[in-house]
PDB file of N, CA and C in Angstrom:
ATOM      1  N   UNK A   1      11.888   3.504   3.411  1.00  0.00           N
ATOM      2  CA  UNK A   1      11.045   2.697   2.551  1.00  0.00           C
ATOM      3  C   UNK A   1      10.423   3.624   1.520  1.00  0.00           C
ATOM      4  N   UNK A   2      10.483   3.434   0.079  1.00  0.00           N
ATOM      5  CA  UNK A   2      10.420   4.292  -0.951  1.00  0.00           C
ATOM      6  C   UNK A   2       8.920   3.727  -1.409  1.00  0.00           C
ATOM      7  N   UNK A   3       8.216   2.389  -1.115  1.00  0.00           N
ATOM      8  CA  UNK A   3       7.585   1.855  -1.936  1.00  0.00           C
ATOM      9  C   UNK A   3       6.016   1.790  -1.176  1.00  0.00           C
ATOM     10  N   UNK A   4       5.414   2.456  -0.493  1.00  0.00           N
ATOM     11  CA  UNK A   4       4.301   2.645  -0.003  1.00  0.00           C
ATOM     12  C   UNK A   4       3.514   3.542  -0.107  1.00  0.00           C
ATOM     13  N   UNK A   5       2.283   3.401  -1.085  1.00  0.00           N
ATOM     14  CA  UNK A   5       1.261   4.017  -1.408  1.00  0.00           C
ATOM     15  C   UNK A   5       0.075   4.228  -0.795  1.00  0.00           C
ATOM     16  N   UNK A   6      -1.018   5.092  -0.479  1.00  0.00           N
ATOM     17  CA  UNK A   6      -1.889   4.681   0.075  1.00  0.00           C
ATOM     18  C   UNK A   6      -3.075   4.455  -0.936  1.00  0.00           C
ATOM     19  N   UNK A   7      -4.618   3.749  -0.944  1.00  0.00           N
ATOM     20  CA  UNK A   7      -4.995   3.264  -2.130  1.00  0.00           C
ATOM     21  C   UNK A   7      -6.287   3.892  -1.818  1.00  0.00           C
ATOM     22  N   UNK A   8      -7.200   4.885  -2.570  1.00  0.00           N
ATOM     23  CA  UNK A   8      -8.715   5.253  -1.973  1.00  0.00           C
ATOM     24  C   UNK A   8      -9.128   4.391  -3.175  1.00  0.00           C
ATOM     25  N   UNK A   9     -10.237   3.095  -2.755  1.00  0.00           N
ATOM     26  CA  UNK A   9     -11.162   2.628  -3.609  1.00  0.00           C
ATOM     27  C   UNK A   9     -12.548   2.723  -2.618  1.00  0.00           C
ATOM     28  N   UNK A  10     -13.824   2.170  -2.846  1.00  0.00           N
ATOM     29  CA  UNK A  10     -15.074   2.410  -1.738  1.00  0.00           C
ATOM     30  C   UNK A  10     -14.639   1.262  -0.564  1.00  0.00           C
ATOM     31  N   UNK A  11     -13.865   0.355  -0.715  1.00  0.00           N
ATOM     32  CA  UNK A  11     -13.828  -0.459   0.785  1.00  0.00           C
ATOM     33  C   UNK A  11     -12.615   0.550   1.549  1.00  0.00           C
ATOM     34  N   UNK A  12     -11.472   0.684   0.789  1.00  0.00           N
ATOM     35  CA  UNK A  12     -10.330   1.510   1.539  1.00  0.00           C
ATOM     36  C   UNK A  12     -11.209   2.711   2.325  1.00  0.00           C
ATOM     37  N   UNK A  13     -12.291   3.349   1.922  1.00  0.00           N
ATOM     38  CA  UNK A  13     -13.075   4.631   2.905  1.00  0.00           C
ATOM     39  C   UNK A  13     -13.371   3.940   3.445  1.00  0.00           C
ATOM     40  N   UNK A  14     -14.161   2.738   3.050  1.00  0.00           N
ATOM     41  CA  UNK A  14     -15.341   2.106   4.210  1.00  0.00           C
ATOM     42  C   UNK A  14     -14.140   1.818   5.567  1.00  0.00           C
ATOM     43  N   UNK A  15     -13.326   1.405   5.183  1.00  0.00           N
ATOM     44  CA  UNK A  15     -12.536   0.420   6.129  1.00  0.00           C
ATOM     45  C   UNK A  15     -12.027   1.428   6.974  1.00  0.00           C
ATOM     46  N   UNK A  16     -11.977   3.100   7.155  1.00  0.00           N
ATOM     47  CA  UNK A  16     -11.351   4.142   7.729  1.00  0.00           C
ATOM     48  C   UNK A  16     -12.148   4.234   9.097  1.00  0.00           C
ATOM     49  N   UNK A  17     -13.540   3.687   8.541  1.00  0.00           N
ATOM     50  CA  UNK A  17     -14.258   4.429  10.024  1.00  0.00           C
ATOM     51  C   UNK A  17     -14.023   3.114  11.208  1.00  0.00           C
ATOM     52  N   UNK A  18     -13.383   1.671  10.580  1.00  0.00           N
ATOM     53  CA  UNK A  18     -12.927   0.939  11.437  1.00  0.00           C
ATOM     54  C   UNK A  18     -11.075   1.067  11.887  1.00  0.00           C
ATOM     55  N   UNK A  19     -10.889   2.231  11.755  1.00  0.00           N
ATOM     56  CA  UNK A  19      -9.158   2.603  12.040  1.00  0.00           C
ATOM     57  C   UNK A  19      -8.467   1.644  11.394  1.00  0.00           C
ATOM     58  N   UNK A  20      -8.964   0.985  10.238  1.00  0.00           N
ATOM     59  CA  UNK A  20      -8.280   0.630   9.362  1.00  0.00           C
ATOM     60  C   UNK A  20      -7.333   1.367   7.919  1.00  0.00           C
ATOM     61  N   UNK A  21      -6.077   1.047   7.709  1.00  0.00           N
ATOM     62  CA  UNK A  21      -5.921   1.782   6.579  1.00  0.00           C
ATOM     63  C   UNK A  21      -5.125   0.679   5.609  1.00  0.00           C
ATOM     64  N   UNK A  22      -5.457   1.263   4.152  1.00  0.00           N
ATOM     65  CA  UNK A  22      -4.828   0.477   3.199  1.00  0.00           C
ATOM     66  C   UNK A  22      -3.963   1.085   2.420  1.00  0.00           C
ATOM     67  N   UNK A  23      -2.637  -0.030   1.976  1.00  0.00           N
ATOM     68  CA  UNK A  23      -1.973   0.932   1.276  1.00  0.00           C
ATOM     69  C   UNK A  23      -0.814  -0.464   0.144  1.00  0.00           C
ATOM     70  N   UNK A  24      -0.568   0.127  -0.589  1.00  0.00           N
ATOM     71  CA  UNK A  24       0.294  -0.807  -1.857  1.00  0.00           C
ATOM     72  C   UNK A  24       1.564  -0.603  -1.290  1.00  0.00           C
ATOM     73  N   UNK A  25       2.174  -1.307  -1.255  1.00  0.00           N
ATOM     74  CA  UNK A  25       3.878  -1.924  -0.620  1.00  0.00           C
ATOM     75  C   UNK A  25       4.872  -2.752  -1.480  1.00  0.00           C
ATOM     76  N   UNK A  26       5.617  -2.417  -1.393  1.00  0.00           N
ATOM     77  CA  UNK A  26       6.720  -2.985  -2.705  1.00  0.00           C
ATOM     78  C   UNK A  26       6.473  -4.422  -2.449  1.00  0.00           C
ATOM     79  N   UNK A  27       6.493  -5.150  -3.249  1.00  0.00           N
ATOM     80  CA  UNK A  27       6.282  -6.920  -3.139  1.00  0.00           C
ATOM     81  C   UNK A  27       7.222  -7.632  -2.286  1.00  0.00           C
ATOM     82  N   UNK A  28       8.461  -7.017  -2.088  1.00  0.00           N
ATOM     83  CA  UNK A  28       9.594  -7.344  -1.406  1.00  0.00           C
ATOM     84  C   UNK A  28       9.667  -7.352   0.041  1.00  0.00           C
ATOM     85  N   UNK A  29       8.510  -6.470   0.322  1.00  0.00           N
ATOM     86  CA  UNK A  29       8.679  -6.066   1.681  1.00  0.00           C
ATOM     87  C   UNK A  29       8.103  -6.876   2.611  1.00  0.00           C
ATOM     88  N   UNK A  30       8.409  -7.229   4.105  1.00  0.00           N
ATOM     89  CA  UNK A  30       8.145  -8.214   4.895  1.00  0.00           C
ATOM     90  C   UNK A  30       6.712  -7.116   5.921  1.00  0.00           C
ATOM     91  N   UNK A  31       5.761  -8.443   6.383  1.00  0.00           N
ATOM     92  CA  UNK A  31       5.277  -7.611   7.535  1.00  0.00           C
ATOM     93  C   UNK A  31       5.834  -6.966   8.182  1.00  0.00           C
ATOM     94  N   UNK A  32       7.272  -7.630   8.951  1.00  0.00           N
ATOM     95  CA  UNK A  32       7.614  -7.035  10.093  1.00  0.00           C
ATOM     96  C   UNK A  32       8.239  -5.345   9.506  1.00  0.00           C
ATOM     97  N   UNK A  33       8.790  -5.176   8.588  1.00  0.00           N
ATOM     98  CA  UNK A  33       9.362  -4.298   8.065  1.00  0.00           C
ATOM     99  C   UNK A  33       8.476  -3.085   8.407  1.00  0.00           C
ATOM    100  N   UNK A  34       6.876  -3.452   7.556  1.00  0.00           N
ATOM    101  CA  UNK A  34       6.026  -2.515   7.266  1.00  0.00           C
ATOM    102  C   UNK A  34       6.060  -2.146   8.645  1.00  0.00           C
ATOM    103  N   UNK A  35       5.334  -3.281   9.580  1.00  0.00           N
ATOM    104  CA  UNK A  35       5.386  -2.733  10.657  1.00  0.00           C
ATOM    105  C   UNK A  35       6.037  -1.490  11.254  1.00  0.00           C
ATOM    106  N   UNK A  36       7.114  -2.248  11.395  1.00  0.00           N
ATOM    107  CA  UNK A  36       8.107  -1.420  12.496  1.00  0.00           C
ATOM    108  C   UNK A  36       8.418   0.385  11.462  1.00  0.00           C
ATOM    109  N   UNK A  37       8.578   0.063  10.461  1.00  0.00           N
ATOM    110  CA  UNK A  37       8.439   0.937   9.760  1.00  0.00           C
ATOM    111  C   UNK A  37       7.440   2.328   9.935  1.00  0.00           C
ATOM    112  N   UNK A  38       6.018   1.703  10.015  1.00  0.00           N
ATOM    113  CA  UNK A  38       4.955   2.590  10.663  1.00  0.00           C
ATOM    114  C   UNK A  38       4.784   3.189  11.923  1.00  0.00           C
ATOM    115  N   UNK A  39       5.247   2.128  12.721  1.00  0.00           N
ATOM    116  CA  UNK A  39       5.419   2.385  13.927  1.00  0.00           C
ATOM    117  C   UNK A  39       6.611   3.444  14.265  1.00  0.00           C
ATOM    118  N   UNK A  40       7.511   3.390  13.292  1.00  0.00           N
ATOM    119  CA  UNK A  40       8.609   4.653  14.175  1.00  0.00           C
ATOM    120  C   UNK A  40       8.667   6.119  13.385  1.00  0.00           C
ATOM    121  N   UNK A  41       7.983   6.011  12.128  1.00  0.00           N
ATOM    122  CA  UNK A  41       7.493   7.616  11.231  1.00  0.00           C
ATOM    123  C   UNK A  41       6.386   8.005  11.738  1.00  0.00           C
ATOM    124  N   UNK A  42       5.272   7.366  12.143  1.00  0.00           N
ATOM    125  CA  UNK A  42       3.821   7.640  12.605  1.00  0.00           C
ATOM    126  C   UNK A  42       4.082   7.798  14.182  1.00  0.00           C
ATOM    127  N   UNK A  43       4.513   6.741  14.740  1.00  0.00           N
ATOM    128  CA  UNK A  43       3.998   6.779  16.016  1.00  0.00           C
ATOM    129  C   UNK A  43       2.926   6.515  16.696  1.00  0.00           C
ATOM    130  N   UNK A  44       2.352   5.354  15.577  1.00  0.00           N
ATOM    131  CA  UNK A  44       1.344   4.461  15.533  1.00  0.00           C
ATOM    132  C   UNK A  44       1.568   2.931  16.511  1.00  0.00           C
ATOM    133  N   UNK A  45       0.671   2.322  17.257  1.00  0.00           N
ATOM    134  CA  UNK A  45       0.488   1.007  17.623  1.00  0.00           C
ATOM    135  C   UNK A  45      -0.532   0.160  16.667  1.00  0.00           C
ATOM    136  N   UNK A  46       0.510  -1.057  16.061  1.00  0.00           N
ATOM    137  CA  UNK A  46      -0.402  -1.582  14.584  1.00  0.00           C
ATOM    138  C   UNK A  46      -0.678  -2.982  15.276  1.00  0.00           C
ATOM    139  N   UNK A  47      -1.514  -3.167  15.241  1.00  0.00           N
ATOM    140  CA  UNK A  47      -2.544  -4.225  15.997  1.00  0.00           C
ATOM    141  C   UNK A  47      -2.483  -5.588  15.134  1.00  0.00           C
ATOM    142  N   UNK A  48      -2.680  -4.959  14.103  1.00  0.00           N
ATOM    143  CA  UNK A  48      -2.971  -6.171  12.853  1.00  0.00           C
ATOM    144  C   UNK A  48      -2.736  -5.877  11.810  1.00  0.00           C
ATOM    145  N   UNK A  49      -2.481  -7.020  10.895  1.00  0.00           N
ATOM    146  CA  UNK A  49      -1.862  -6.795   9.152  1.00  0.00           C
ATOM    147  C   UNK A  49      -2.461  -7.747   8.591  1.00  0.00           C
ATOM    148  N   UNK A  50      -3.562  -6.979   7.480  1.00  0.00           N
ATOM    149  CA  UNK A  50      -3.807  -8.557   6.318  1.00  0.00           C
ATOM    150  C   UNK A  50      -3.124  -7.886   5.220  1.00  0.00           C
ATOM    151  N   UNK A  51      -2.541  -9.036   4.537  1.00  0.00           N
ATOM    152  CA  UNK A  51      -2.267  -8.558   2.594  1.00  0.00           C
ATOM    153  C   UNK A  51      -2.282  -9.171   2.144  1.00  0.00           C
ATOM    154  N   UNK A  52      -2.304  -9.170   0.421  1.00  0.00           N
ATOM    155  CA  UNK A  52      -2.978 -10.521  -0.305  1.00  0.00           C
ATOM    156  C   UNK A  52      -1.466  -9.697  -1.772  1.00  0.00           C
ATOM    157  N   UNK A  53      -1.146 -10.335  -2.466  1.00  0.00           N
ATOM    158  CA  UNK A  53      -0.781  -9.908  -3.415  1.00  0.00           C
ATOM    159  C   UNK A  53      -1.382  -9.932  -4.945  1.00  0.00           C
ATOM    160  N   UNK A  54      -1.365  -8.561  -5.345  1.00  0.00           N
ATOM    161  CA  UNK A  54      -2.347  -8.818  -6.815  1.00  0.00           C
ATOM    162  C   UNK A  54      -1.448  -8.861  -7.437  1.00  0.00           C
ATOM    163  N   UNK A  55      -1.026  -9.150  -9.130  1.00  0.00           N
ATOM    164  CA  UNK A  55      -1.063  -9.870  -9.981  1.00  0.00           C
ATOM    165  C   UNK A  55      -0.897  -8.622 -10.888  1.00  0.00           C
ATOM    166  N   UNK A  56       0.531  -8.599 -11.612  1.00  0.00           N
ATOM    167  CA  UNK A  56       0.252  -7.392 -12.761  1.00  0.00           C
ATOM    168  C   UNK A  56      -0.542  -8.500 -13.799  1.00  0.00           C
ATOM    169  N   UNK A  57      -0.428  -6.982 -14.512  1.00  0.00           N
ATOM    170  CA  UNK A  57      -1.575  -6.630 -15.909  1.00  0.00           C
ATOM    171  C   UNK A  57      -0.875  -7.061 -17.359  1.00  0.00           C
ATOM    172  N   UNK A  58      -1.213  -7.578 -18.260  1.00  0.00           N
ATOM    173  CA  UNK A  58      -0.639  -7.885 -19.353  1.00  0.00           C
ATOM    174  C   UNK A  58      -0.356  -6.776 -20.551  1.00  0.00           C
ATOM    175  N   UNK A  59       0.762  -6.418 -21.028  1.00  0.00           N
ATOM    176  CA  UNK A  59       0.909  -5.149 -21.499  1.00  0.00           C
ATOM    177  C   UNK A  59       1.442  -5.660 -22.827  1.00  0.00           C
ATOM    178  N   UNK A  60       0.865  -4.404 -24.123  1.00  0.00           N
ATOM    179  CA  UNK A  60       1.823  -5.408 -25.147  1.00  0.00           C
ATOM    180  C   UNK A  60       3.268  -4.197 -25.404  1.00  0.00           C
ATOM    181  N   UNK A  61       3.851  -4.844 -25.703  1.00  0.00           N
ATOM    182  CA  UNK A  61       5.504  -4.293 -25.857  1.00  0.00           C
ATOM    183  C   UNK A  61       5.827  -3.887 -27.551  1.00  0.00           C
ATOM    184  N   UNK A  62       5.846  -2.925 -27.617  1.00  0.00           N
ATOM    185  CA  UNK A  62       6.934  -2.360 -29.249  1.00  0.00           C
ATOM    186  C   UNK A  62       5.428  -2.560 -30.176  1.00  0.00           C
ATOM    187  N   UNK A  63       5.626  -2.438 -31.069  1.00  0.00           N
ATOM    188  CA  UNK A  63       4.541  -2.029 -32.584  1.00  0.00           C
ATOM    189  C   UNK A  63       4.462  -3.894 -32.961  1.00  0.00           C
ATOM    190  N   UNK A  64       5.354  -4.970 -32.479  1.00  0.00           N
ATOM    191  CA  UNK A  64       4.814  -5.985 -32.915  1.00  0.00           C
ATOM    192  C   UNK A  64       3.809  -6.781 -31.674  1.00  0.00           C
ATOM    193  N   UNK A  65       3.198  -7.996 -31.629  1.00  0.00           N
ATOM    194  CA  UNK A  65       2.511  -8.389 -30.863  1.00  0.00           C
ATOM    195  C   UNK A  65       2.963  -8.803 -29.537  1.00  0.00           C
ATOM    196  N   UNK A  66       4.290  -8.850 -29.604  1.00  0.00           N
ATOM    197  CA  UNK A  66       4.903  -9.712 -28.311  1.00  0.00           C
ATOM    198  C   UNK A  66       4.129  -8.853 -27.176  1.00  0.00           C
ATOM    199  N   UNK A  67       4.147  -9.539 -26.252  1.00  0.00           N
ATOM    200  CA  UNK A  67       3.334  -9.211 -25.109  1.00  0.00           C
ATOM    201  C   UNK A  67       4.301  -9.045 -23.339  1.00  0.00           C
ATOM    202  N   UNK A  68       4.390  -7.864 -22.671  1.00  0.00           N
ATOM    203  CA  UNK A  68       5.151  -8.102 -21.439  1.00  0.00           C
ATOM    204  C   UNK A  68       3.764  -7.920 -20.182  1.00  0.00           C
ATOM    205  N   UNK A  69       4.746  -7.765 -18.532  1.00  0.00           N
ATOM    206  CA  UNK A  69       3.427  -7.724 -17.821  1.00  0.00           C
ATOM    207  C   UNK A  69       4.071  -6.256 -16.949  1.00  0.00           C
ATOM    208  N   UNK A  70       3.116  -5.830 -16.613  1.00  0.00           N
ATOM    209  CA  UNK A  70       3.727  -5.206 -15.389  1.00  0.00           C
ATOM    210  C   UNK A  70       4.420  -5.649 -13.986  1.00  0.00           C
ATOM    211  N   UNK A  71       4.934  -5.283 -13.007  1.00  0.00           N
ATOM    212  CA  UNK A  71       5.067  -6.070 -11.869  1.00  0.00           C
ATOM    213  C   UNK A  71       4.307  -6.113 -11.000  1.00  0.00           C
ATOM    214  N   UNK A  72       4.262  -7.098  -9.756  1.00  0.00           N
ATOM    215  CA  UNK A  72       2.723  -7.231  -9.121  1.00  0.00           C
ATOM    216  C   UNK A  72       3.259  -6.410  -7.675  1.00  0.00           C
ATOM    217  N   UNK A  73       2.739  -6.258  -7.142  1.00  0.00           N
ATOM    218  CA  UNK A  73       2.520  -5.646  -5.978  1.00  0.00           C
ATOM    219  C   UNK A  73       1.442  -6.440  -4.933  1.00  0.00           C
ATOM    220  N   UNK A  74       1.929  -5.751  -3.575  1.00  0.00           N
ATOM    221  CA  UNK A  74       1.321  -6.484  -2.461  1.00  0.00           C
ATOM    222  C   UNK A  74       0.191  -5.184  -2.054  1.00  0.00           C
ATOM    223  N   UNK A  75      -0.759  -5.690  -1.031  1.00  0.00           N
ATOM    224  CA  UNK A  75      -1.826  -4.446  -0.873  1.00  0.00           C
ATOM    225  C   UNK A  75      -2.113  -5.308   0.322  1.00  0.00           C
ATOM    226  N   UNK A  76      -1.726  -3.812   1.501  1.00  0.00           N
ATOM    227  CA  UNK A  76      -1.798  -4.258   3.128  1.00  0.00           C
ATOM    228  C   UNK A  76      -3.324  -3.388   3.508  1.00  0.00           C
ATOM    229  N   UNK A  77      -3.745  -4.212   4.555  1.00  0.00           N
ATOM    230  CA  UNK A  77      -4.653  -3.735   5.093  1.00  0.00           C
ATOM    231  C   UNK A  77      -4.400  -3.779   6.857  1.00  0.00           C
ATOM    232  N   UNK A  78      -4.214  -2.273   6.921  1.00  0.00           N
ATOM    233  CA  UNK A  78      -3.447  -2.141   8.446  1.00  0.00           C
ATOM    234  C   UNK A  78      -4.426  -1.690   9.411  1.00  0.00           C
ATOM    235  N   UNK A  79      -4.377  -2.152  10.749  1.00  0.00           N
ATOM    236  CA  UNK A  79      -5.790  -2.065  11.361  1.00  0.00           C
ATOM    237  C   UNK A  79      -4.583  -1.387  12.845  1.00  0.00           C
ATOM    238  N   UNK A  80      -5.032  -0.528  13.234  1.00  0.00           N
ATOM    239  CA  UNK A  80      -4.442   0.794  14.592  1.00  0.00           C
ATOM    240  C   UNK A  80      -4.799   0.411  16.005  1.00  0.00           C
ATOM    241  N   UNK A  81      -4.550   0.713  16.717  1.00  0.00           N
ATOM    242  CA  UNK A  81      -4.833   0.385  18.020  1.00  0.00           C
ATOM    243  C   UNK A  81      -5.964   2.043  17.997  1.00  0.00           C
ATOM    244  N   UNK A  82      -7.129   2.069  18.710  1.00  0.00           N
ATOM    245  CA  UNK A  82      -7.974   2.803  18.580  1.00  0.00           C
ATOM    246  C   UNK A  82      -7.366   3.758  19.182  1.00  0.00           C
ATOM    247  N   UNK A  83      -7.687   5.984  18.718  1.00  0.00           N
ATOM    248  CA  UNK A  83      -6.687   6.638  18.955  1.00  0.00           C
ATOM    249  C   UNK A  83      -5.420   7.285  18.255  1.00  0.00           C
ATOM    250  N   UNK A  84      -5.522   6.063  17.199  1.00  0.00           N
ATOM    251  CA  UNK A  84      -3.831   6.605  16.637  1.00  0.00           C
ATOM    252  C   UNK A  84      -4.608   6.685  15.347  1.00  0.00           C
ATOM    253  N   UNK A  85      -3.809   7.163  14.315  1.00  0.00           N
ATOM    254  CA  UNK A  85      -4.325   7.050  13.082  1.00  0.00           C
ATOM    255  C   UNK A  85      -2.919   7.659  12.473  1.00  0.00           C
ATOM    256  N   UNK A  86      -3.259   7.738  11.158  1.00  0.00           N
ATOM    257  CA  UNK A  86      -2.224   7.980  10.185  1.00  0.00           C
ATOM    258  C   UNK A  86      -2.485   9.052   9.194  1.00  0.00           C
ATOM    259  N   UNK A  87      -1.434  10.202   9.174  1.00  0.00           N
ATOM    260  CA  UNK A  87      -2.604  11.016   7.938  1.00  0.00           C
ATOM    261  C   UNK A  87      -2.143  10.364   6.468  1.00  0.00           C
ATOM    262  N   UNK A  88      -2.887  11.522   5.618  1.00  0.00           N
ATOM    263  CA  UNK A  88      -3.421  10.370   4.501  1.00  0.00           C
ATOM    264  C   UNK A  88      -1.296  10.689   4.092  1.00  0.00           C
ATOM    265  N   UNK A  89      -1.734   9.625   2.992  1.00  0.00           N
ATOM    266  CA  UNK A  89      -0.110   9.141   2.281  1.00  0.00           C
ATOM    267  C   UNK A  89      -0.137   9.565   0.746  1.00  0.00           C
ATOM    268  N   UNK A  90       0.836  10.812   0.601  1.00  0.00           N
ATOM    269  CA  UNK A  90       0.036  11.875  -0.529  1.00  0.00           C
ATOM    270  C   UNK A  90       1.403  11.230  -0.924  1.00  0.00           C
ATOM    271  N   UNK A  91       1.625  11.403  -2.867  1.00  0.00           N
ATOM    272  CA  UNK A  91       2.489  11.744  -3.584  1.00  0.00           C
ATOM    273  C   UNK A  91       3.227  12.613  -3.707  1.00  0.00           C
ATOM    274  N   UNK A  92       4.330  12.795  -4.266  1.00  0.00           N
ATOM    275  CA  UNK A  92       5.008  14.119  -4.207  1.00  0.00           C
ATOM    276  C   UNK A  92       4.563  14.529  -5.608  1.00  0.00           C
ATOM    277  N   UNK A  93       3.995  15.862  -5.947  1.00  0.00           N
ATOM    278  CA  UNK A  93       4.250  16.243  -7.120  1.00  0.00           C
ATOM    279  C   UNK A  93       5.517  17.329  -7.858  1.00  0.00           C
ATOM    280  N   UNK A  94       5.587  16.821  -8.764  1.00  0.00           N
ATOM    281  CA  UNK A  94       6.653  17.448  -9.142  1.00  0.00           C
ATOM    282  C   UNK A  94       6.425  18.983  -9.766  1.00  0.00           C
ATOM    283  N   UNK A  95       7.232  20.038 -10.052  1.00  0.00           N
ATOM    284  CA  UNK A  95       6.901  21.076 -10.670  1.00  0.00           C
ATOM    285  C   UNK A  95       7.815  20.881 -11.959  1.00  0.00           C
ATOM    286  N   UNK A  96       6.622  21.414 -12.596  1.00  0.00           N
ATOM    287  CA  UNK A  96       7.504  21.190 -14.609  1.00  0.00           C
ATOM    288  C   UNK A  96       8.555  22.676 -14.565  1.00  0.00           C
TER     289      UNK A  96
END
């Protein structure tokens, strides 16, 4: 799975000290996927899953007015069986 981010805003910390974690997931992707997914790289027991999907952003396109959007994305909120946790979910950076 190529498409999982993890997201720090002030609820994503708040939500850490309840062994909760949040993270952006390709729109395509099913609970069960994420799931099982977490469960066999981590070695995590995932208790619970909320996600809501947000809504891209309106972008304008080329030097005239026409207007495109971005694509939307889903944003999971994954809750651990107490014990397990996940470390954080870094980017790769590239070297120039």
């Amino acid at each position: 799975m190529d498409g999982i981010n993890s997201v720090f805003t002030d609820k994503s910390i708040r939500l850490l000290g309840k062994n909760q974690y949040t993270s952006n997931v390709e729109s395509g992707s099913t609970r069960t996927e994420i799931k099982h997914w977490l469960e066999l790289f981590f070695g995590v027991k995932v208790i619970a899953m909320n996600s809501h999907r947000l809504p891209g952003k309106a972008r304008r396109v080329g030097p005239t007015t026409s207007m495109g959007h971005t694509m939307h994305y889903r944003r999971m909120i994954i809750t651990l069986q107490p014990g397990h946790s996940i470390p954080p979910l870094r980017e790769k950076k590239e070297k120039n």
